[in-house]
N, C-alpha and C. Protein backbone atom coordinates (compact mmCIF):
# COMPACT_ATOMS: atom_id res chain seq x y z
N UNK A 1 -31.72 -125.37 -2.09
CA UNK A 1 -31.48 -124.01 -2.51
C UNK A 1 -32.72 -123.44 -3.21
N UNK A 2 -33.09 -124.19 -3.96
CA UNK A 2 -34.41 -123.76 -4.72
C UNK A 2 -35.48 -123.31 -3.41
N UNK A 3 -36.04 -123.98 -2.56
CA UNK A 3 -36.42 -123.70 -1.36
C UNK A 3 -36.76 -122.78 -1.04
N UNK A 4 -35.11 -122.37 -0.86
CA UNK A 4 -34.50 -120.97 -0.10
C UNK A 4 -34.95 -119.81 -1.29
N UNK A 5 -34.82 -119.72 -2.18
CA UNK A 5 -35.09 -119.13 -3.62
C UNK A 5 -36.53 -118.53 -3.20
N UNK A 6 -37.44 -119.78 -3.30
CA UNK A 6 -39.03 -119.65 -3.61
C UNK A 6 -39.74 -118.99 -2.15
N UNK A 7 -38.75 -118.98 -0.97
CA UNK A 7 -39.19 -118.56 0.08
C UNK A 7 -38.87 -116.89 0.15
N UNK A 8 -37.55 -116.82 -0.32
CA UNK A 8 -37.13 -115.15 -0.62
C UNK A 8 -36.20 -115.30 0.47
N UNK A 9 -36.00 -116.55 1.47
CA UNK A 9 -34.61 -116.84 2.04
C UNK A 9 -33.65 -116.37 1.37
N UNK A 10 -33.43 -116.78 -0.02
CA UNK A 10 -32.29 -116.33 -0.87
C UNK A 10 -32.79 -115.72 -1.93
N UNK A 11 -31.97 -114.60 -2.29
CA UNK A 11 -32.56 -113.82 -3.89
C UNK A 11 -32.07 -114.78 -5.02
N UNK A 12 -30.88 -115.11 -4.81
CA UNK A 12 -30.37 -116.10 -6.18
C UNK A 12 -29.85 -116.71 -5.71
N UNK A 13 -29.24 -118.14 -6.67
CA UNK A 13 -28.59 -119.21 -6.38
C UNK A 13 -28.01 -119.47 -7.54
N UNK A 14 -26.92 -119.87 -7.67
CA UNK A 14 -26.04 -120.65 -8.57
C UNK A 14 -26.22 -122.35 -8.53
N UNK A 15 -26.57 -123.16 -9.69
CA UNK A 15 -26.89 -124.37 -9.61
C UNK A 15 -26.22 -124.93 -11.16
N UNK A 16 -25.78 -125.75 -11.17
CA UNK A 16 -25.61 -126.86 -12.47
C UNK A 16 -26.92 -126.69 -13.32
N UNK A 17 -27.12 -126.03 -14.80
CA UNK A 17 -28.10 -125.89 -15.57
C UNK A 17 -28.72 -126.88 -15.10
N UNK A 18 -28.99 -128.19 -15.13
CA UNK A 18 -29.49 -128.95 -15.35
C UNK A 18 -30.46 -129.56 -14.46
N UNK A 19 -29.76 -129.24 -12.88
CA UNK A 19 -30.47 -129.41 -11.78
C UNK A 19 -31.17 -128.07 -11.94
N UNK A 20 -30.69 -127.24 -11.92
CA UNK A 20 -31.36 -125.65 -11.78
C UNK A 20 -32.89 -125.79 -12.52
N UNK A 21 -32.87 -126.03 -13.60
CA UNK A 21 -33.81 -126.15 -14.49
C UNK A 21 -35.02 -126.82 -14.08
N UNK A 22 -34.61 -128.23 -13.76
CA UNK A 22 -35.30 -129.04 -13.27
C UNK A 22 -36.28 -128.53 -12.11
N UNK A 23 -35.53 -128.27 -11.58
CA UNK A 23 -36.64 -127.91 -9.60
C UNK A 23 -36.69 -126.81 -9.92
N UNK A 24 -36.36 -125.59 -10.70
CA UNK A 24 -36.68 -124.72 -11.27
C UNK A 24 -38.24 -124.92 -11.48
N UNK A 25 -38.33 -125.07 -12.18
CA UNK A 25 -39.62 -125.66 -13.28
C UNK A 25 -41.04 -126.30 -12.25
N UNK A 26 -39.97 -126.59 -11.41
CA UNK A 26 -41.01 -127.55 -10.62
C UNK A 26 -41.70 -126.80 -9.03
N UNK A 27 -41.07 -125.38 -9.04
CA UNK A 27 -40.81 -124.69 -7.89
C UNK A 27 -42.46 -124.22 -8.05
N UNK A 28 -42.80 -123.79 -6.36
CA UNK A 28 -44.22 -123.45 -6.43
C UNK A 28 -44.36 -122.00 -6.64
N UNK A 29 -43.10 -121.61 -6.76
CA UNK A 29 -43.47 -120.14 -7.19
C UNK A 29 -42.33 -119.45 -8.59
N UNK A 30 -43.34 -119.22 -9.78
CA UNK A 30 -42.14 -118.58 -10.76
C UNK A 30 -41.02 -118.26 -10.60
N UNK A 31 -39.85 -119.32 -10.99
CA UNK A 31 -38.56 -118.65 -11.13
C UNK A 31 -37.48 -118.61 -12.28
N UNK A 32 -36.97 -117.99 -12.65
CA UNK A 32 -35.50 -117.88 -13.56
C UNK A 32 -34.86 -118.63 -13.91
N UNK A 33 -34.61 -119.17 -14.69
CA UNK A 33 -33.38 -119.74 -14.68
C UNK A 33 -32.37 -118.72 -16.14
N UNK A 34 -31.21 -118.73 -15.65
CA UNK A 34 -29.97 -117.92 -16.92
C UNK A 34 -29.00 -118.50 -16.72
N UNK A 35 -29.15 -119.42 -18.05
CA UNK A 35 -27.48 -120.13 -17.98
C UNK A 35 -26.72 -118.82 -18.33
N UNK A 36 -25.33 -119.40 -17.40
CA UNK A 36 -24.26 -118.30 -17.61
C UNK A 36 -23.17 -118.46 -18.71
N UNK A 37 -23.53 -118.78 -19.70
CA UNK A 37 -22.44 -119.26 -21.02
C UNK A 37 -21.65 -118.15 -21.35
N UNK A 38 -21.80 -117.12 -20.98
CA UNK A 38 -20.74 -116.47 -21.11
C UNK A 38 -19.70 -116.00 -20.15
N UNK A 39 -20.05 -116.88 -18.84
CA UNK A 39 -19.28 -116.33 -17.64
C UNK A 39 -17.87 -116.69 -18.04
N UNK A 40 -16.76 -116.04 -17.89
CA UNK A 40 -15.40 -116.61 -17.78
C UNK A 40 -14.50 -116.77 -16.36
N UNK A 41 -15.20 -115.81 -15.41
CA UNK A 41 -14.48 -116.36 -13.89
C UNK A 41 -14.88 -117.59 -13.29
N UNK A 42 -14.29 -117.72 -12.74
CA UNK A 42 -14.07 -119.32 -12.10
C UNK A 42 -14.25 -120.97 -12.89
N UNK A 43 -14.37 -121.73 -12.83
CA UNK A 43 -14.40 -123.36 -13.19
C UNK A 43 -15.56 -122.92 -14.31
N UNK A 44 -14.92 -123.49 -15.46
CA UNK A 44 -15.78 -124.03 -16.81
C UNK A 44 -16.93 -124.70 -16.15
N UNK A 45 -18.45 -124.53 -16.43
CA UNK A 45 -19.70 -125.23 -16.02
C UNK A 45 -20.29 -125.74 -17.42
N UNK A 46 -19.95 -125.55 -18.34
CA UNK A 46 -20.53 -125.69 -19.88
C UNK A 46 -19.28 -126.75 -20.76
N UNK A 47 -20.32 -128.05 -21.04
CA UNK A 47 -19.38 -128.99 -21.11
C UNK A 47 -20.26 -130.10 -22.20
N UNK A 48 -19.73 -130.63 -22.71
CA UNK A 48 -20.68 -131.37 -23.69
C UNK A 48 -20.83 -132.73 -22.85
N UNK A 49 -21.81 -133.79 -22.90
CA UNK A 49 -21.97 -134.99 -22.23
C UNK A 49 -21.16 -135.89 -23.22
N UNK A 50 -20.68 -136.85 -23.05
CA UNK A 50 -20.14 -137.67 -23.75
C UNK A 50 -19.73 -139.07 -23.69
N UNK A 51 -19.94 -140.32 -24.35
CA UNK A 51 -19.19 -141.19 -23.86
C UNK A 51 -18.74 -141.79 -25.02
N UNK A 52 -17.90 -143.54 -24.26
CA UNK A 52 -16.92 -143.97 -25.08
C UNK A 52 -16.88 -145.19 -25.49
N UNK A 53 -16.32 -145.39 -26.09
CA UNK A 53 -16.43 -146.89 -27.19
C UNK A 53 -14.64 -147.72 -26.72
N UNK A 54 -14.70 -149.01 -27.22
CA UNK A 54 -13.64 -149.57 -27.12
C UNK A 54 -12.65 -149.08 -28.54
N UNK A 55 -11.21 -148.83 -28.57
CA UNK A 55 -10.63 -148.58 -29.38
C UNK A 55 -11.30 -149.73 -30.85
N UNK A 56 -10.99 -150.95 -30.08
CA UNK A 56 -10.85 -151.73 -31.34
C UNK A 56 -12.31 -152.43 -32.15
N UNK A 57 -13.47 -151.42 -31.41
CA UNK A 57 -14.97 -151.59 -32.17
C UNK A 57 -15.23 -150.45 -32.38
N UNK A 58 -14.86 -149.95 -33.34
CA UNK A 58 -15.31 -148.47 -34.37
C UNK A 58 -16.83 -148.71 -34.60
N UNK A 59 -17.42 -149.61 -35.12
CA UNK A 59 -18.61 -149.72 -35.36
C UNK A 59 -19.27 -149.73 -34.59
N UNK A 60 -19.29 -149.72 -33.63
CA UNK A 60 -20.31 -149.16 -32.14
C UNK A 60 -20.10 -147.98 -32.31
N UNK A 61 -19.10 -147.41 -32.28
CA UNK A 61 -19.20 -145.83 -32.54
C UNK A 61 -19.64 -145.43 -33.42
N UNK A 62 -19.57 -145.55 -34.44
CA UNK A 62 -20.72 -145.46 -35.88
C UNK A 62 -22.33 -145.44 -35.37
N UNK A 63 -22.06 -146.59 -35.45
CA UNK A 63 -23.68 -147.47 -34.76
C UNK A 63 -24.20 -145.90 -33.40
N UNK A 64 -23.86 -145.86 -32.21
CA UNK A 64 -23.96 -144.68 -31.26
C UNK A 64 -24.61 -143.02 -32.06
N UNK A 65 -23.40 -142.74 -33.36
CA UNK A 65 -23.51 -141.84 -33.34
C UNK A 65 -24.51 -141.64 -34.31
N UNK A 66 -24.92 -142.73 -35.00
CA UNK A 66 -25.94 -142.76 -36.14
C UNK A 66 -27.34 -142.40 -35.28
N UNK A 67 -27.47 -142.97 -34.27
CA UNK A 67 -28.71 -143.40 -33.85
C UNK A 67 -28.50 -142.09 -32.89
N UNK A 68 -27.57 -141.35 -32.21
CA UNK A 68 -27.99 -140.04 -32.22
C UNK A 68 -28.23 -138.96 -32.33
N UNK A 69 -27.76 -139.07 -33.69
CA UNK A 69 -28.12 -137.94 -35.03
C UNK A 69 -29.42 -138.43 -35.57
N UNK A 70 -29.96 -139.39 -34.93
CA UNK A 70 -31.44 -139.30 -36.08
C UNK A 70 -32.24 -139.47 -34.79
N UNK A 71 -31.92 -139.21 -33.71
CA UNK A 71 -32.47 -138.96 -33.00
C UNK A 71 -32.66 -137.80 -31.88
N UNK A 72 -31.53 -136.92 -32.38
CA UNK A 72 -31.37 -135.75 -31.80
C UNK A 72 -32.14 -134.98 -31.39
N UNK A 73 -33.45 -134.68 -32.42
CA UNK A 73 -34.41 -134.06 -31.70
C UNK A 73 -35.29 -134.10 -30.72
N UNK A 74 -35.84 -135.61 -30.91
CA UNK A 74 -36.42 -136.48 -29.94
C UNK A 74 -35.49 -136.30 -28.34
N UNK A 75 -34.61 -136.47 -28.89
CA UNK A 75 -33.67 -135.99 -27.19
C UNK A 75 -33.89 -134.68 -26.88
N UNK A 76 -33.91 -133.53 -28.03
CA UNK A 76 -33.88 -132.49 -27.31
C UNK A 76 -34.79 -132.15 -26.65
N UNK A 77 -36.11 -132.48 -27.65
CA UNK A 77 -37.58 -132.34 -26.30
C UNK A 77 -37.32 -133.02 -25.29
N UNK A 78 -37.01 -134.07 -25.04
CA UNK A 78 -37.45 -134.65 -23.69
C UNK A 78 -36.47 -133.86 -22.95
N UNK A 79 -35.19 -133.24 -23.44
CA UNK A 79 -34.23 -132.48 -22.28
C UNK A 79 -35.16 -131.19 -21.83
N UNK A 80 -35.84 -130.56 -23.08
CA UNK A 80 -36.45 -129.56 -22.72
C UNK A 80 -37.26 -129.59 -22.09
N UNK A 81 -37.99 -130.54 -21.74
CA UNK A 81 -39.35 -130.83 -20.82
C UNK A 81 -38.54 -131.49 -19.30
N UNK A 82 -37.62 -131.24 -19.27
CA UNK A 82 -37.00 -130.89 -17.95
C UNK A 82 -36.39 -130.17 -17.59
N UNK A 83 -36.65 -128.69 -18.70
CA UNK A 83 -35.96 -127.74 -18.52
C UNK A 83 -34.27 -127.44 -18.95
N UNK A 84 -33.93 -128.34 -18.67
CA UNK A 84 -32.51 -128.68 -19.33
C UNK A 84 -31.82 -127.26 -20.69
N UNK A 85 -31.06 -126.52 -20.06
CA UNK A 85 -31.07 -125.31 -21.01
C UNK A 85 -29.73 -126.16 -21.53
N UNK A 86 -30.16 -125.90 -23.26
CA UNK A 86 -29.22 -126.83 -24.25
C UNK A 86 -28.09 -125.65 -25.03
N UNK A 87 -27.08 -126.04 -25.22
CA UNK A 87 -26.71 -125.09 -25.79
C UNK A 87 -25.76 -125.95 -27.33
N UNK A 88 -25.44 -124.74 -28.76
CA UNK A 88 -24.73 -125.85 -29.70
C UNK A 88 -23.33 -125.87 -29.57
N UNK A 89 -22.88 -125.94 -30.70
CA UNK A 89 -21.16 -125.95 -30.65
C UNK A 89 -20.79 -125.30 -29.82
N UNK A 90 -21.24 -124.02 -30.35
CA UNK A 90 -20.40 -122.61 -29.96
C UNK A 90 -21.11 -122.30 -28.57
N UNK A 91 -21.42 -122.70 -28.08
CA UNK A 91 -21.80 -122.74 -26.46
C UNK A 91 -22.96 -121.66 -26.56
N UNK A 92 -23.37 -121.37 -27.45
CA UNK A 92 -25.11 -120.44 -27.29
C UNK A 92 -26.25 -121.29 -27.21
N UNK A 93 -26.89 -120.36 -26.38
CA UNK A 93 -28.30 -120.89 -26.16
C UNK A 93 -29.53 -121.71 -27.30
N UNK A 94 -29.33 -122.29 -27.25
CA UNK A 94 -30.33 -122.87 -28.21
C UNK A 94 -31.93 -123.18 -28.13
N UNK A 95 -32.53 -123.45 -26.98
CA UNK A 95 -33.11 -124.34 -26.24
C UNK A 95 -34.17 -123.19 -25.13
N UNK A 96 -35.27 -123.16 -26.02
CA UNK A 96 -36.22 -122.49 -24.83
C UNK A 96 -36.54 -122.96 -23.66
N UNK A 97 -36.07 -124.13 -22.97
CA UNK A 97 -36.33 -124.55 -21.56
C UNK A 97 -36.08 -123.75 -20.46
N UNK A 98 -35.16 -122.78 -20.66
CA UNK A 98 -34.96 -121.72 -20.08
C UNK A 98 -35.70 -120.72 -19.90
N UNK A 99 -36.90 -120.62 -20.19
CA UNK A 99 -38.07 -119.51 -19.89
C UNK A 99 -38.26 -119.25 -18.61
N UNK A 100 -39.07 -118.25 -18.50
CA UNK A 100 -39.79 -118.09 -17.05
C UNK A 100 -40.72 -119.05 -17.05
N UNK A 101 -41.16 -119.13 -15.57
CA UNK A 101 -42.02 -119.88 -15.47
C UNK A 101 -42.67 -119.40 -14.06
């Protein structure tokens, strides 16, 4: 799709932030990317990543969440240097990866 984008095959495309961003970024000719966080028609696309621990070892979950709260930022650059448009709680933009380019 990006392709199709950079050729003028297609004017726009709808993509998963994350892929979008990515080959976005990487496209041979300047393009857009706009997360749609405020869209409300069709399927939720804005979703937090997450994973999971065994009920009965809390302390891995401790342990997990320690190490990515003190490392949060360090994650966020490297998301941003793939473009990766981040958003916080409240589902707003946070995250200049989303520029033109």
């Amino acid at each position: 799709m990006i392709a199709e984008i950079a050729s003028g095959e297609l004017d726009a495309g709808l993509l998963w932030g994350p892929v979008g961003g990515y080959y976005a970024q990487r496209a041979d000719v300047p393009l857009r990317v706009v997360p749609l966080v405020k869209e409300t028609a069709g399927p939720n696309t804005v979703y937090g990543i997450t994973m999971g621990v065994r009920p009965d070892e809390p302390q891995w979950k401790h342990r997990i969440n320690k190490v990515l709260a003190e490392n949060q930022h360090d994650i966020n650059v490297i998301l941003q240097g793939y473009n990766v448009p981040l958003l916080n709680q409240e589902g707003e933009l946070i995250a200049s990866g989303t520029a033109d380019r």
